[in-house]
PDB file of N, CA and C in Angstrom:
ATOM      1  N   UNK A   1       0.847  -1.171   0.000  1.00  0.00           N
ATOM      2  CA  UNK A   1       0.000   0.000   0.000  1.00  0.00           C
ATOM      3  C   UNK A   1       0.886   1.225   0.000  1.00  0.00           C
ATOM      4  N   UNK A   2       0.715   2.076  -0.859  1.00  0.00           N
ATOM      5  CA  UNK A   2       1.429   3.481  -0.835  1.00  0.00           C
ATOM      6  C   UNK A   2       0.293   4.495  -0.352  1.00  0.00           C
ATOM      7  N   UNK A   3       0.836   5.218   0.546  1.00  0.00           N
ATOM      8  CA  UNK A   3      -0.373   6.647   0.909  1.00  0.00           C
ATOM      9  C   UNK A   3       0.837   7.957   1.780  1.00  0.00           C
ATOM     10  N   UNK A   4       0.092   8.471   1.219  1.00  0.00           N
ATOM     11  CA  UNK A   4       1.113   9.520   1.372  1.00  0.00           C
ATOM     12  C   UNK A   4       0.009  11.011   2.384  1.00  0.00           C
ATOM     13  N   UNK A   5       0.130  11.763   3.365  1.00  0.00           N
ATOM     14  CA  UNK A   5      -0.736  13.060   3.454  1.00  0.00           C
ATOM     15  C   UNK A   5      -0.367  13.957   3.603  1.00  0.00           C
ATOM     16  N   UNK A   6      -1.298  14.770   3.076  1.00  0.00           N
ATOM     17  CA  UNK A   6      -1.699  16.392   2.250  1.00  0.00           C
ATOM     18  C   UNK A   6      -1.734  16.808   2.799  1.00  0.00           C
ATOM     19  N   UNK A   7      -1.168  17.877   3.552  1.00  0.00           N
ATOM     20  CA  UNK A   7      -2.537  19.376   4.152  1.00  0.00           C
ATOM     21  C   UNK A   7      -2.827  19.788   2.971  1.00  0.00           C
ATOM     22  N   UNK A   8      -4.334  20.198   2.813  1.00  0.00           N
ATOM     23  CA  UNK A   8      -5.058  20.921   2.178  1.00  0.00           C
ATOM     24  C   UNK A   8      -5.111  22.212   3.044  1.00  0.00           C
ATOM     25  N   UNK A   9      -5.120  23.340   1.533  1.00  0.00           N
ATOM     26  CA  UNK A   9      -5.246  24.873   2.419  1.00  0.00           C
ATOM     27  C   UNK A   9      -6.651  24.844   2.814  1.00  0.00           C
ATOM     28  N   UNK A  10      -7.486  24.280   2.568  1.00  0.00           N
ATOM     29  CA  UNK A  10      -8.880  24.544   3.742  1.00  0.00           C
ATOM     30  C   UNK A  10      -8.995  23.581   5.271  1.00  0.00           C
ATOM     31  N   UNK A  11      -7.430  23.635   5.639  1.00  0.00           N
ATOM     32  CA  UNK A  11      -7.505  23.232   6.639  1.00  0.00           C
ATOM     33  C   UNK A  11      -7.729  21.101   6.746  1.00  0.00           C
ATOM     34  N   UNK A  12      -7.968  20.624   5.800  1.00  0.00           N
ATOM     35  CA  UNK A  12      -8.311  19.106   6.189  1.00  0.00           C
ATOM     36  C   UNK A  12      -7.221  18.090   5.771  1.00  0.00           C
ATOM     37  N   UNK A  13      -6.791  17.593   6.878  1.00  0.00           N
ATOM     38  CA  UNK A  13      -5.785  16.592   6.775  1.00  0.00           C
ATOM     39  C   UNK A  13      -6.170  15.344   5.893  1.00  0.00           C
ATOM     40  N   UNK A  14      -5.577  15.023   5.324  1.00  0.00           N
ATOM     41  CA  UNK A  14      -5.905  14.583   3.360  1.00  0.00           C
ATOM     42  C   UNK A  14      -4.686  13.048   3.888  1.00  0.00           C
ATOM     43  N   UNK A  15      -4.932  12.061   3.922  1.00  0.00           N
ATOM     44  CA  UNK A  15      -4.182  10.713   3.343  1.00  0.00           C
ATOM     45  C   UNK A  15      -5.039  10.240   2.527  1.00  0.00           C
ATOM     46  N   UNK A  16      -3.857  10.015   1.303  1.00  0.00           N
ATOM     47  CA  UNK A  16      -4.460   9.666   0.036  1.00  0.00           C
ATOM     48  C   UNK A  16      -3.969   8.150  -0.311  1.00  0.00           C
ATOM     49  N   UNK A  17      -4.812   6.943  -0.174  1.00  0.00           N
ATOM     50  CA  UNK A  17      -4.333   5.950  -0.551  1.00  0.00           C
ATOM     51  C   UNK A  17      -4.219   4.766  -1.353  1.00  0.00           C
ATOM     52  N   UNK A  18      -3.202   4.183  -1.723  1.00  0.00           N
ATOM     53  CA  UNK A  18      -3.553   3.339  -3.112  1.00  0.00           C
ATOM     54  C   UNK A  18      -3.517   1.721  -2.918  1.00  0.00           C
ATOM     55  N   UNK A  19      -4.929   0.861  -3.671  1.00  0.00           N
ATOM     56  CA  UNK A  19      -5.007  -0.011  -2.527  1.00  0.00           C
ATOM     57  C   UNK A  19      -4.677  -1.581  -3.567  1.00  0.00           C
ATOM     58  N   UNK A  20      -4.100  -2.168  -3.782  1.00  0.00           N
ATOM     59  CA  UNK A  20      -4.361  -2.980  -4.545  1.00  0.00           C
ATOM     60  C   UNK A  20      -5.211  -3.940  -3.907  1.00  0.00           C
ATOM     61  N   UNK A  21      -5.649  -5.066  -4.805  1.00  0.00           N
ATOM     62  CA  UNK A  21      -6.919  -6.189  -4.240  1.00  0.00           C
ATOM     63  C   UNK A  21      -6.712  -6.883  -3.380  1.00  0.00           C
ATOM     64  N   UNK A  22      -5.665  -7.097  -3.256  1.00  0.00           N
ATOM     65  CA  UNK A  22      -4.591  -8.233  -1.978  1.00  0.00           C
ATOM     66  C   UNK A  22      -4.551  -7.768  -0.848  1.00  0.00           C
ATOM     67  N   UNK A  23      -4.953  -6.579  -0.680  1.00  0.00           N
ATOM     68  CA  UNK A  23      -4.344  -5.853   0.906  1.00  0.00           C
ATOM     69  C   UNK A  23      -5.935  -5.351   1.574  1.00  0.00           C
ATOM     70  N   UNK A  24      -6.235  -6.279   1.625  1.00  0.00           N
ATOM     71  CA  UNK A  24      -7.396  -6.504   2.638  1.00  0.00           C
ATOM     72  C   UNK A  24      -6.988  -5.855   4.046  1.00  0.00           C
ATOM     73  N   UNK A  25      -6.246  -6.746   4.785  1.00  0.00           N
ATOM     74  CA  UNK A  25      -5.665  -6.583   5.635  1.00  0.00           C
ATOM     75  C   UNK A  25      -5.404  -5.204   6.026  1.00  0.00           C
ATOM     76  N   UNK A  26      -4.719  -4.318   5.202  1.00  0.00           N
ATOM     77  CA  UNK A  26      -4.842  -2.338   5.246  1.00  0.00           C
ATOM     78  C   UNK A  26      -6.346  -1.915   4.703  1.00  0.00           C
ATOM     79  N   UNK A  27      -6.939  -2.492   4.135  1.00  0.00           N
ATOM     80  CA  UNK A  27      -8.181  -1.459   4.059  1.00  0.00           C
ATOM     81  C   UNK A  27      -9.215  -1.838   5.610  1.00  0.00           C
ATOM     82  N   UNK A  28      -8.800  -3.129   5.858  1.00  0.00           N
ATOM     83  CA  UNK A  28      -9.980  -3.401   7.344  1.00  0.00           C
ATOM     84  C   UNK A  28      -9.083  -2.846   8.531  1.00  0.00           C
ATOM     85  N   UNK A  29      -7.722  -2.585   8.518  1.00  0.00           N
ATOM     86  CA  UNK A  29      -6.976  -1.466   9.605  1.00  0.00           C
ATOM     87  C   UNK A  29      -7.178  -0.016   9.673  1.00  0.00           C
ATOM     88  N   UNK A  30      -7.936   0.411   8.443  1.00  0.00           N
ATOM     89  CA  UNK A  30      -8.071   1.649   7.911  1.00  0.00           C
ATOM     90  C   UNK A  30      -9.803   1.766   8.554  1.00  0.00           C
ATOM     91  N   UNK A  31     -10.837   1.071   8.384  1.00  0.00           N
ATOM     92  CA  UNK A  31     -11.709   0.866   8.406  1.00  0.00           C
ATOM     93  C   UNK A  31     -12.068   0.396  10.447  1.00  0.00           C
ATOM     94  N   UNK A  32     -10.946  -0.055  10.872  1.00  0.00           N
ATOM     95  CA  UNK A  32     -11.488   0.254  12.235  1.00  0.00           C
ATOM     96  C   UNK A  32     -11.223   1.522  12.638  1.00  0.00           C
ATOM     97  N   UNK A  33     -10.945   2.445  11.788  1.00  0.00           N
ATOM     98  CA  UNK A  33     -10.925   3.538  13.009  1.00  0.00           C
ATOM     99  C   UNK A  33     -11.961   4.374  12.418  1.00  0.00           C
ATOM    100  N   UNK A  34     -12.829   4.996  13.373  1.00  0.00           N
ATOM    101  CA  UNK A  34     -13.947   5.659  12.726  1.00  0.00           C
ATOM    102  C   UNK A  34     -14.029   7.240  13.403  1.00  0.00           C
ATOM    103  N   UNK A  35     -12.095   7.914  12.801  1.00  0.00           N
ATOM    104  CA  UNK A  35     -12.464   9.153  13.116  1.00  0.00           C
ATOM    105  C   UNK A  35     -12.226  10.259  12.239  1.00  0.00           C
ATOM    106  N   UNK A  36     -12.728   9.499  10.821  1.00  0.00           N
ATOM    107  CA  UNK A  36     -12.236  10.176   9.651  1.00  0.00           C
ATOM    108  C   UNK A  36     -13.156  10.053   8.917  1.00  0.00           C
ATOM    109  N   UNK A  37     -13.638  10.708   7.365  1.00  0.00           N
ATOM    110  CA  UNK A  37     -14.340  10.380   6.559  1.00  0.00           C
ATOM    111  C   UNK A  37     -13.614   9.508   5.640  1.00  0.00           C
ATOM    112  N   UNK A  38     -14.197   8.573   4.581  1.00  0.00           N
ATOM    113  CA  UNK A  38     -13.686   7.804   3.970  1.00  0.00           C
ATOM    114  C   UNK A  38     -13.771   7.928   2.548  1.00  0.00           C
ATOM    115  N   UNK A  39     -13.066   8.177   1.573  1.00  0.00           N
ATOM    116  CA  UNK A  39     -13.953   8.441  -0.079  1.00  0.00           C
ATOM    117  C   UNK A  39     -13.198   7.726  -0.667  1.00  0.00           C
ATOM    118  N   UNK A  40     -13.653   6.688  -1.673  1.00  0.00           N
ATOM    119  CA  UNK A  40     -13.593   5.826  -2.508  1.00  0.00           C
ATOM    120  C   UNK A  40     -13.551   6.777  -4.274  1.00  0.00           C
ATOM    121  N   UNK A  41     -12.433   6.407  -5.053  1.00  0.00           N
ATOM    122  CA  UNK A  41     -12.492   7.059  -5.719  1.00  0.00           C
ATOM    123  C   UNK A  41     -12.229   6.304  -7.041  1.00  0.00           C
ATOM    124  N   UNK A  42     -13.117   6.659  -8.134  1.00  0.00           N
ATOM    125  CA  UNK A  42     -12.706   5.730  -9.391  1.00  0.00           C
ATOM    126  C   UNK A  42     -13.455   6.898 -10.928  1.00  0.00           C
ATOM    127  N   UNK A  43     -12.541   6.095 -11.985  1.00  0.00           N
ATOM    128  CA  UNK A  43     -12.998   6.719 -13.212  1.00  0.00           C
ATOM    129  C   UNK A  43     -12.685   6.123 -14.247  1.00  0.00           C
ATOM    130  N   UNK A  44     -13.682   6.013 -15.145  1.00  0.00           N
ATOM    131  CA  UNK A  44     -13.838   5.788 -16.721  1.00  0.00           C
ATOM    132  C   UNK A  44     -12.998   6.552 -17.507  1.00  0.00           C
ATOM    133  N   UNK A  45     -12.429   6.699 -18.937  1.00  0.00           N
ATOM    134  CA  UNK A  45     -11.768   7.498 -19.645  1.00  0.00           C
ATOM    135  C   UNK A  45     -11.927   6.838 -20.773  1.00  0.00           C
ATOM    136  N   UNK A  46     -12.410   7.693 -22.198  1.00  0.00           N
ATOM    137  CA  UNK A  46     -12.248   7.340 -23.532  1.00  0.00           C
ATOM    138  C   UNK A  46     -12.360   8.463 -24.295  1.00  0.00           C
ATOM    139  N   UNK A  47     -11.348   8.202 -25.209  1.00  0.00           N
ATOM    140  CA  UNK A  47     -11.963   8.985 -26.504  1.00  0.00           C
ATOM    141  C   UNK A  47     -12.078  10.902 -25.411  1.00  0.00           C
ATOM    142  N   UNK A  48     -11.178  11.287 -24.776  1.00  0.00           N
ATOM    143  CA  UNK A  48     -11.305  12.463 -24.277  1.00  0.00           C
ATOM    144  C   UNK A  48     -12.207  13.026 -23.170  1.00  0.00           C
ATOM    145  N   UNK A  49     -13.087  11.664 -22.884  1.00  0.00           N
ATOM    146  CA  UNK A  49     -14.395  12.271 -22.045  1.00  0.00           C
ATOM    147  C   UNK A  49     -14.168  11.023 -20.683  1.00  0.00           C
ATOM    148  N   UNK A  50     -14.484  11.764 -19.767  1.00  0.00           N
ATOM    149  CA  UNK A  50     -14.411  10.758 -18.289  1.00  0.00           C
ATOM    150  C   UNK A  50     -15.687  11.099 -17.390  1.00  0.00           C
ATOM    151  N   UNK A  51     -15.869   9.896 -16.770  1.00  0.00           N
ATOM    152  CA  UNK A  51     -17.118   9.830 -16.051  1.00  0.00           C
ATOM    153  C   UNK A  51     -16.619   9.638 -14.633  1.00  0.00           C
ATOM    154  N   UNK A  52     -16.453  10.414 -13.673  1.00  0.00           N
ATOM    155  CA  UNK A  52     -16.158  10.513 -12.497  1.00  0.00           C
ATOM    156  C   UNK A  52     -17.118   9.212 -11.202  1.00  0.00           C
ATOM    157  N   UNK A  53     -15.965   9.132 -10.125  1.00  0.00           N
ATOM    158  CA  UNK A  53     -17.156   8.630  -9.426  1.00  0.00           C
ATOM    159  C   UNK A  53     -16.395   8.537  -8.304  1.00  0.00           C
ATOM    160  N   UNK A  54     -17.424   9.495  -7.395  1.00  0.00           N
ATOM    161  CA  UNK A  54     -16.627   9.224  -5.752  1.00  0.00           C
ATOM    162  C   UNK A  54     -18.020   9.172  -4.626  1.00  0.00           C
ATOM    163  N   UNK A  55     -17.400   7.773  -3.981  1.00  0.00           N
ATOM    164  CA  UNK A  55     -18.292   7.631  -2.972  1.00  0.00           C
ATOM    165  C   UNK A  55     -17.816   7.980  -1.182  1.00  0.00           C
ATOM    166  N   UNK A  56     -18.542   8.668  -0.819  1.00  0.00           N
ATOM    167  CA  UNK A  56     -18.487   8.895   0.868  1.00  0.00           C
ATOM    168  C   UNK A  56     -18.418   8.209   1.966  1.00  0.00           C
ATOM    169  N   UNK A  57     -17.877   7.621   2.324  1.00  0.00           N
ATOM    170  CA  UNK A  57     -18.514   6.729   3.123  1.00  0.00           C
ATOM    171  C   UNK A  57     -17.881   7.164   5.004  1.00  0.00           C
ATOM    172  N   UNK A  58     -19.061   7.626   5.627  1.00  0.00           N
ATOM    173  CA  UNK A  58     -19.072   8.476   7.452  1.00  0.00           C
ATOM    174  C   UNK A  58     -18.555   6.908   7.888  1.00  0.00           C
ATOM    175  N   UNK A  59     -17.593   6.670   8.884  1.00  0.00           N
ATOM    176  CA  UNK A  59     -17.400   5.416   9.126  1.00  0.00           C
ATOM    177  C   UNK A  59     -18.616   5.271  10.363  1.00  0.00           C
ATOM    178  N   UNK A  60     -18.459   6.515  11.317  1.00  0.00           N
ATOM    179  CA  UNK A  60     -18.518   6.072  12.604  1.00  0.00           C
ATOM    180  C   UNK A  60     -20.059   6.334  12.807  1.00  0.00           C
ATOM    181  N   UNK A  61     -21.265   6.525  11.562  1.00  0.00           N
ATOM    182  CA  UNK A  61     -22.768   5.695  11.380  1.00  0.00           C
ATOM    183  C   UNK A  61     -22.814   5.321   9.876  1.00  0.00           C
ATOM    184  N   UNK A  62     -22.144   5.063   9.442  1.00  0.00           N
ATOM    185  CA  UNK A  62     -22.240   3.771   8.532  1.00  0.00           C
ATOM    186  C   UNK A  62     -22.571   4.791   7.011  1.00  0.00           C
ATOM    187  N   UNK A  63     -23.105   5.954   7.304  1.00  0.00           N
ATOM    188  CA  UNK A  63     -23.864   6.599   6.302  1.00  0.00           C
ATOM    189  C   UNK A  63     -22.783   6.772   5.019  1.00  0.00           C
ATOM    190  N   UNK A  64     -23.417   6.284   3.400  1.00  0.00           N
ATOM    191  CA  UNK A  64     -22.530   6.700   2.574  1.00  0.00           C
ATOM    192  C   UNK A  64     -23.381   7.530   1.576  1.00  0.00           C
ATOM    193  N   UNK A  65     -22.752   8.385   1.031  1.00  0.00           N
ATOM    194  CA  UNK A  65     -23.174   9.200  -0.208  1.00  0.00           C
ATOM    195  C   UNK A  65     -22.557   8.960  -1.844  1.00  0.00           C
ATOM    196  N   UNK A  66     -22.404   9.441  -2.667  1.00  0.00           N
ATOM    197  CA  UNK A  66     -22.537   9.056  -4.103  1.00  0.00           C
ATOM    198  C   UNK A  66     -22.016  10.498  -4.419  1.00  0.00           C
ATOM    199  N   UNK A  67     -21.686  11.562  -5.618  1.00  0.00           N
ATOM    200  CA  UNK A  67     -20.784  11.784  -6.776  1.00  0.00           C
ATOM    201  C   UNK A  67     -20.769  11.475  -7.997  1.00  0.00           C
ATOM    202  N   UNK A  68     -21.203  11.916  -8.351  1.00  0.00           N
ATOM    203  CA  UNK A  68     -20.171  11.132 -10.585  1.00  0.00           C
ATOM    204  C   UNK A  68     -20.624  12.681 -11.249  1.00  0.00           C
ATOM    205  N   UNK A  69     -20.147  12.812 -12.164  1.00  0.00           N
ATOM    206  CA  UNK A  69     -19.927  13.914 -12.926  1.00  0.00           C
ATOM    207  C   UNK A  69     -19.191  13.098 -14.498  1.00  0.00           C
ATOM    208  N   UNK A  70     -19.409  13.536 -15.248  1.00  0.00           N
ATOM    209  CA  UNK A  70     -19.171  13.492 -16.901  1.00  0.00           C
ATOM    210  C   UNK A  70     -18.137  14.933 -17.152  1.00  0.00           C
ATOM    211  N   UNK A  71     -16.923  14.838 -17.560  1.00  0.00           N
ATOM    212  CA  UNK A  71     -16.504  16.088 -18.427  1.00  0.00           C
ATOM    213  C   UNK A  71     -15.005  15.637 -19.272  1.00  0.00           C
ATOM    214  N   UNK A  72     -14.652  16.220 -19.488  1.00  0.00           N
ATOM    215  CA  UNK A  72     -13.471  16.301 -20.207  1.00  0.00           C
ATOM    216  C   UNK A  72     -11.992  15.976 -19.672  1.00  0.00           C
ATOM    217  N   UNK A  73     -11.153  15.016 -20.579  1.00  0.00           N
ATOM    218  CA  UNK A  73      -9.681  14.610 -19.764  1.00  0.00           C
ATOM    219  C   UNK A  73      -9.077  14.725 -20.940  1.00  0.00           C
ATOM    220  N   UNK A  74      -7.794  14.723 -20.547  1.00  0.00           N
ATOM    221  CA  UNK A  74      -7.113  13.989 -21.589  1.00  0.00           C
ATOM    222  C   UNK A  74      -6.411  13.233 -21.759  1.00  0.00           C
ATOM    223  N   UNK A  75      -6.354  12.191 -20.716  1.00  0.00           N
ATOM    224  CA  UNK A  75      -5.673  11.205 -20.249  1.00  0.00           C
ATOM    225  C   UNK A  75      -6.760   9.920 -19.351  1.00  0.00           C
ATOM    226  N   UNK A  76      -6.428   9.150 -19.106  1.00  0.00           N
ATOM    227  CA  UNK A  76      -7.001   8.379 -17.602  1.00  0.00           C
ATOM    228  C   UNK A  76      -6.395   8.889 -16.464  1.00  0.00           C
ATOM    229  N   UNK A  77      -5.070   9.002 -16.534  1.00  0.00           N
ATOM    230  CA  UNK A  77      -4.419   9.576 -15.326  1.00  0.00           C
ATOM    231  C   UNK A  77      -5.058  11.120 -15.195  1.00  0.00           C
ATOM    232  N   UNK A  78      -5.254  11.860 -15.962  1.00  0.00           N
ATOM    233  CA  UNK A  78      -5.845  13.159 -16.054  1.00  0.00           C
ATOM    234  C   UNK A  78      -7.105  12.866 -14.598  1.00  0.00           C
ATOM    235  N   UNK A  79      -7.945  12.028 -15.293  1.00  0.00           N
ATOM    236  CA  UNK A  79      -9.638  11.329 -15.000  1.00  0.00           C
ATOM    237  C   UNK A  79      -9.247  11.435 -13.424  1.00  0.00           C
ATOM    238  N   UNK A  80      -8.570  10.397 -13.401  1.00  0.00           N
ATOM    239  CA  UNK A  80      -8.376   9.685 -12.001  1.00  0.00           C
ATOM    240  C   UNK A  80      -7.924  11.247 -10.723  1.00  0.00           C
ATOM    241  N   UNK A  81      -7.134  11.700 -11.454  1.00  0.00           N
ATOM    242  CA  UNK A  81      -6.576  13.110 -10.651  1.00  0.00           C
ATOM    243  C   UNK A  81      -7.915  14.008 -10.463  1.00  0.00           C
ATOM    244  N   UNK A  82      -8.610  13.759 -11.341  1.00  0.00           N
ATOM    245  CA  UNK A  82     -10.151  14.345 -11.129  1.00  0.00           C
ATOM    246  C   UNK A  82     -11.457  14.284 -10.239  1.00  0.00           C
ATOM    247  N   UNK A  83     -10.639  12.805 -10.007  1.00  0.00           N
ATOM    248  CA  UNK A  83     -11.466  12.139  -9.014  1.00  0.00           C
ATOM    249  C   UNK A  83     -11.326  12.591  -7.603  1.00  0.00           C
ATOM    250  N   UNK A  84     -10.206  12.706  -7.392  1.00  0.00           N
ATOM    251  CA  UNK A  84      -9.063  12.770  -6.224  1.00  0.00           C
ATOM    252  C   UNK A  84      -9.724  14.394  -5.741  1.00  0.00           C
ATOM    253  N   UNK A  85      -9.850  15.531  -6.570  1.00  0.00           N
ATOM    254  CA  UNK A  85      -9.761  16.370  -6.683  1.00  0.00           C
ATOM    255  C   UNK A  85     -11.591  16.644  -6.424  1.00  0.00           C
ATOM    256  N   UNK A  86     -12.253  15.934  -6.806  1.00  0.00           N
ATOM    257  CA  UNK A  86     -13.867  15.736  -6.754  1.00  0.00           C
ATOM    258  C   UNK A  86     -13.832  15.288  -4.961  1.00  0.00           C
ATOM    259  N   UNK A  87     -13.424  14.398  -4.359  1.00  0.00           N
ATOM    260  CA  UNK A  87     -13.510  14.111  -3.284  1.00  0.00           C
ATOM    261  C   UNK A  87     -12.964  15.026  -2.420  1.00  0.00           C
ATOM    262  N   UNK A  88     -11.915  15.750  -2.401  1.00  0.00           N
ATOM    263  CA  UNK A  88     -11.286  17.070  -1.891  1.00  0.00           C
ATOM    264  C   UNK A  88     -12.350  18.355  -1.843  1.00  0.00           C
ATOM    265  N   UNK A  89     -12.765  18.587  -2.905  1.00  0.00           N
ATOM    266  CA  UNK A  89     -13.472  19.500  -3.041  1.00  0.00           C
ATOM    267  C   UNK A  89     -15.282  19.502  -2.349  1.00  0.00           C
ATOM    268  N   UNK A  90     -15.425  18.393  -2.196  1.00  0.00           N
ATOM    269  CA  UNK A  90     -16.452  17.514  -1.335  1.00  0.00           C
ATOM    270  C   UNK A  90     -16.484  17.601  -0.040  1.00  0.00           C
ATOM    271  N   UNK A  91     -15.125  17.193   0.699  1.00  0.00           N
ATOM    272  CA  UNK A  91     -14.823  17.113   1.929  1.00  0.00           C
ATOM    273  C   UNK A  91     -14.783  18.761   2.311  1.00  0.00           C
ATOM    274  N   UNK A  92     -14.190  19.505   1.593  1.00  0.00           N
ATOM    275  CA  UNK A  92     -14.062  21.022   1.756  1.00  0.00           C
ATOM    276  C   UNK A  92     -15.291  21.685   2.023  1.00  0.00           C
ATOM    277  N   UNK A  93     -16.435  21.468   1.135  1.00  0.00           N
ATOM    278  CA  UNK A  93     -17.622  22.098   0.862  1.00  0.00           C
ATOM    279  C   UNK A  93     -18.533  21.911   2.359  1.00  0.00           C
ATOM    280  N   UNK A  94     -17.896  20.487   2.697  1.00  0.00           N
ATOM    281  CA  UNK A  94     -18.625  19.598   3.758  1.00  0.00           C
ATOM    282  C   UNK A  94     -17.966  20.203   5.105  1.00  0.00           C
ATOM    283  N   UNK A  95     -16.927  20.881   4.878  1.00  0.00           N
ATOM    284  CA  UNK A  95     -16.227  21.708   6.431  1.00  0.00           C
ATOM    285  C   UNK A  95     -15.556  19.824   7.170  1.00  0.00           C
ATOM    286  N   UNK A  96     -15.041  18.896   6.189  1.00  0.00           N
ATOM    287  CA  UNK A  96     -14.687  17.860   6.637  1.00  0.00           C
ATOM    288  C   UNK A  96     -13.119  17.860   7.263  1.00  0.00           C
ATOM    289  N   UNK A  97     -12.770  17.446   8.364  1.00  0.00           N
ATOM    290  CA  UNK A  97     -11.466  17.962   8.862  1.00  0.00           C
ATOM    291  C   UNK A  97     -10.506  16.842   8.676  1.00  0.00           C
ATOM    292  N   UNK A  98     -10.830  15.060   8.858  1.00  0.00           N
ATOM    293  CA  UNK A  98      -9.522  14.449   9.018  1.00  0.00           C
ATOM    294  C   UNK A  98     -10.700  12.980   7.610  1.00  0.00           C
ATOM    295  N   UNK A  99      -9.999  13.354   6.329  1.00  0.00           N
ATOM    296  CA  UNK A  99     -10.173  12.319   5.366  1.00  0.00           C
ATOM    297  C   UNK A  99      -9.164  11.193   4.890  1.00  0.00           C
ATOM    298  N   UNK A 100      -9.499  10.183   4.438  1.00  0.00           N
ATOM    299  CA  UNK A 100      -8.933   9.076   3.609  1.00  0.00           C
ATOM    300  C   UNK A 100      -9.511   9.119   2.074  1.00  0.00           C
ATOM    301  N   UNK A 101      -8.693   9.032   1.300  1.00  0.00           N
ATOM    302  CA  UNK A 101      -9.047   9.223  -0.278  1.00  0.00           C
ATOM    303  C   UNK A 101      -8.388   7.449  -0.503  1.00  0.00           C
ATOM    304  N   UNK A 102      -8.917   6.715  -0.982  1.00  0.00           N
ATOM    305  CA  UNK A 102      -8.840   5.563  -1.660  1.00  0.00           C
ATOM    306  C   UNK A 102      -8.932   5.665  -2.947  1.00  0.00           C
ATOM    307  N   UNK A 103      -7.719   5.330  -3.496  1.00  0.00           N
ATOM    308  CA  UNK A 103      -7.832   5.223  -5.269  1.00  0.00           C
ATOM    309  C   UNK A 103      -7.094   4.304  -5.789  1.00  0.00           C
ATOM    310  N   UNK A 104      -7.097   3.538  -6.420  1.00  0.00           N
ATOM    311  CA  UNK A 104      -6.789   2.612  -7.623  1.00  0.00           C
ATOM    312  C   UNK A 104      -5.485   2.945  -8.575  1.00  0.00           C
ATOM    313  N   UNK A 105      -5.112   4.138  -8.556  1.00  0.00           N
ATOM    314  CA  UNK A 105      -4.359   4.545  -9.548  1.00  0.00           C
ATOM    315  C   UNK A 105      -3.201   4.971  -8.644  1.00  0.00           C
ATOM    316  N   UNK A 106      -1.836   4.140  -8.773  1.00  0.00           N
ATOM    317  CA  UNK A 106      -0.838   4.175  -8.195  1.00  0.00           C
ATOM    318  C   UNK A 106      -0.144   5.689  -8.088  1.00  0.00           C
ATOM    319  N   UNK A 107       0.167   5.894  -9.711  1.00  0.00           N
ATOM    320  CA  UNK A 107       0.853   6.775  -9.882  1.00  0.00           C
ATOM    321  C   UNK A 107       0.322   8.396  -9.560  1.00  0.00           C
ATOM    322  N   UNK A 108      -1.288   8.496  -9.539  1.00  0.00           N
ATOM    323  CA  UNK A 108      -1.855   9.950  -8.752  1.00  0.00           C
ATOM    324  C   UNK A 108      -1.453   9.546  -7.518  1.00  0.00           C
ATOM    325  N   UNK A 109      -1.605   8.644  -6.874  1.00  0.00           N
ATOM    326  CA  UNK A 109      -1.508   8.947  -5.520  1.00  0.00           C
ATOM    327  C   UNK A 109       0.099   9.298  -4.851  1.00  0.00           C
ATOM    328  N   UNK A 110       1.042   8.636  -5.778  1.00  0.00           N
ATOM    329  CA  UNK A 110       2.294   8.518  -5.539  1.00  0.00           C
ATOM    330  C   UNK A 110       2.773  10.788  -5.657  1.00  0.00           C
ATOM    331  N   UNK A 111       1.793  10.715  -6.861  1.00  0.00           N
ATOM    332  CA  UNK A 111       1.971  12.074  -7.280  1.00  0.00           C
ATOM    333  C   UNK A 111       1.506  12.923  -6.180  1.00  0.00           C
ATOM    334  N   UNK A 112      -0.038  12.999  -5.569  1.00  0.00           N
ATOM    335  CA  UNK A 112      -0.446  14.178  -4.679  1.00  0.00           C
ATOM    336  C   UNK A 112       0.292  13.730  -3.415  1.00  0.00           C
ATOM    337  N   UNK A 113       0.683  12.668  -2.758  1.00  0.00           N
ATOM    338  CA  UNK A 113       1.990  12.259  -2.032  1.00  0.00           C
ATOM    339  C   UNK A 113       2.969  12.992  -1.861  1.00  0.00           C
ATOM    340  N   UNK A 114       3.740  13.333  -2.997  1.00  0.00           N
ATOM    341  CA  UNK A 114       4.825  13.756  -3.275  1.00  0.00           C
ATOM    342  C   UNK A 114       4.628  15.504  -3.835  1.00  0.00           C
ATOM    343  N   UNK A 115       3.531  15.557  -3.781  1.00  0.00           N
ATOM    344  CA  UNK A 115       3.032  16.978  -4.225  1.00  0.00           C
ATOM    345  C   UNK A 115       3.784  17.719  -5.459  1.00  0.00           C
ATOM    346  N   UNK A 116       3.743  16.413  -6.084  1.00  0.00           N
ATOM    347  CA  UNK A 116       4.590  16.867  -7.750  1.00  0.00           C
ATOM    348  C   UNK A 116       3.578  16.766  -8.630  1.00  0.00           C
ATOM    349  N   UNK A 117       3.984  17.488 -10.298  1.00  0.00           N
ATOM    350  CA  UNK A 117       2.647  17.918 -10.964  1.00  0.00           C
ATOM    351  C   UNK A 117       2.769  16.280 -11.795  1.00  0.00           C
ATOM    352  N   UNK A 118       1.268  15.937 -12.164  1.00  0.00           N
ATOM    353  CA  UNK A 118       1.470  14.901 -12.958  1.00  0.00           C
ATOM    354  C   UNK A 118       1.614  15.544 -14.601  1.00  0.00           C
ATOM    355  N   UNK A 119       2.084  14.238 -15.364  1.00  0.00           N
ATOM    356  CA  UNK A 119       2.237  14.732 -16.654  1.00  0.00           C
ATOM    357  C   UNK A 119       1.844  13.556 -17.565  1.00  0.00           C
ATOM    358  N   UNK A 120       1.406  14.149 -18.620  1.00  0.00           N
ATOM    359  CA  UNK A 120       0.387  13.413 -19.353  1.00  0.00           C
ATOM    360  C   UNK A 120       1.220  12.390 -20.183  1.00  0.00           C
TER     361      UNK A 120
END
């Protein structure tokens, strides 16, 4: 598992993490602690157009919410950074203070980690 955290300038402490299928074991260590919000993050990409999708999930009453949006990339890695960036902007809106970003895509996460620009 690679995860790396952010301060965000609106104040919310940001670990962003990348999970492959095997590591059960870190997502149910991640998942007992219920003093953070949780967002699940994924995306489609073709032909220039991406379909976003980030889900919420409150650990500590179970409650989850939903996200997706349609617009423009130009990459998958583009998409995926979109995603990342959809859940940030979520947690912000929400006055959310201590998040987990879960994503699939090694190399964004390695990137907002390392707080270097990605490149297409």
């Amino acid at each position: 598992m690679d995860s790396g955290v952010v301060s965000a300038n609106a104040g919310v402490d940001v670990t962003i993490l990348f999970f492959r299928a095997n590591e059960k074991e870190a997502e149910n260590e991640i998942l007992s602690n219920d003093t953070f919000d949780l967002f699940y993050v994924d995306e489609s990409w073709k032909d220039g157009v991406t379909g976003l999708a980030t889900v919420w999930w409150f650990i500590a009453t179970g409650s989850w919410f939903s996200k997706t949006c349609r617009c423009p990339a130009r990459s998958a890695i583009e998409a995926e950074a979109q995603t990342v960036l959809l859940a940030l902007e979520w947690a912000v809106e929400n006055k959310l203070k201590r998040i987990v970003v879960c994503s699939n895509a090694q190399v964004v996460v390695q990137t907002f980690s390392k707080k270097k620009r990605l490149s297409n």
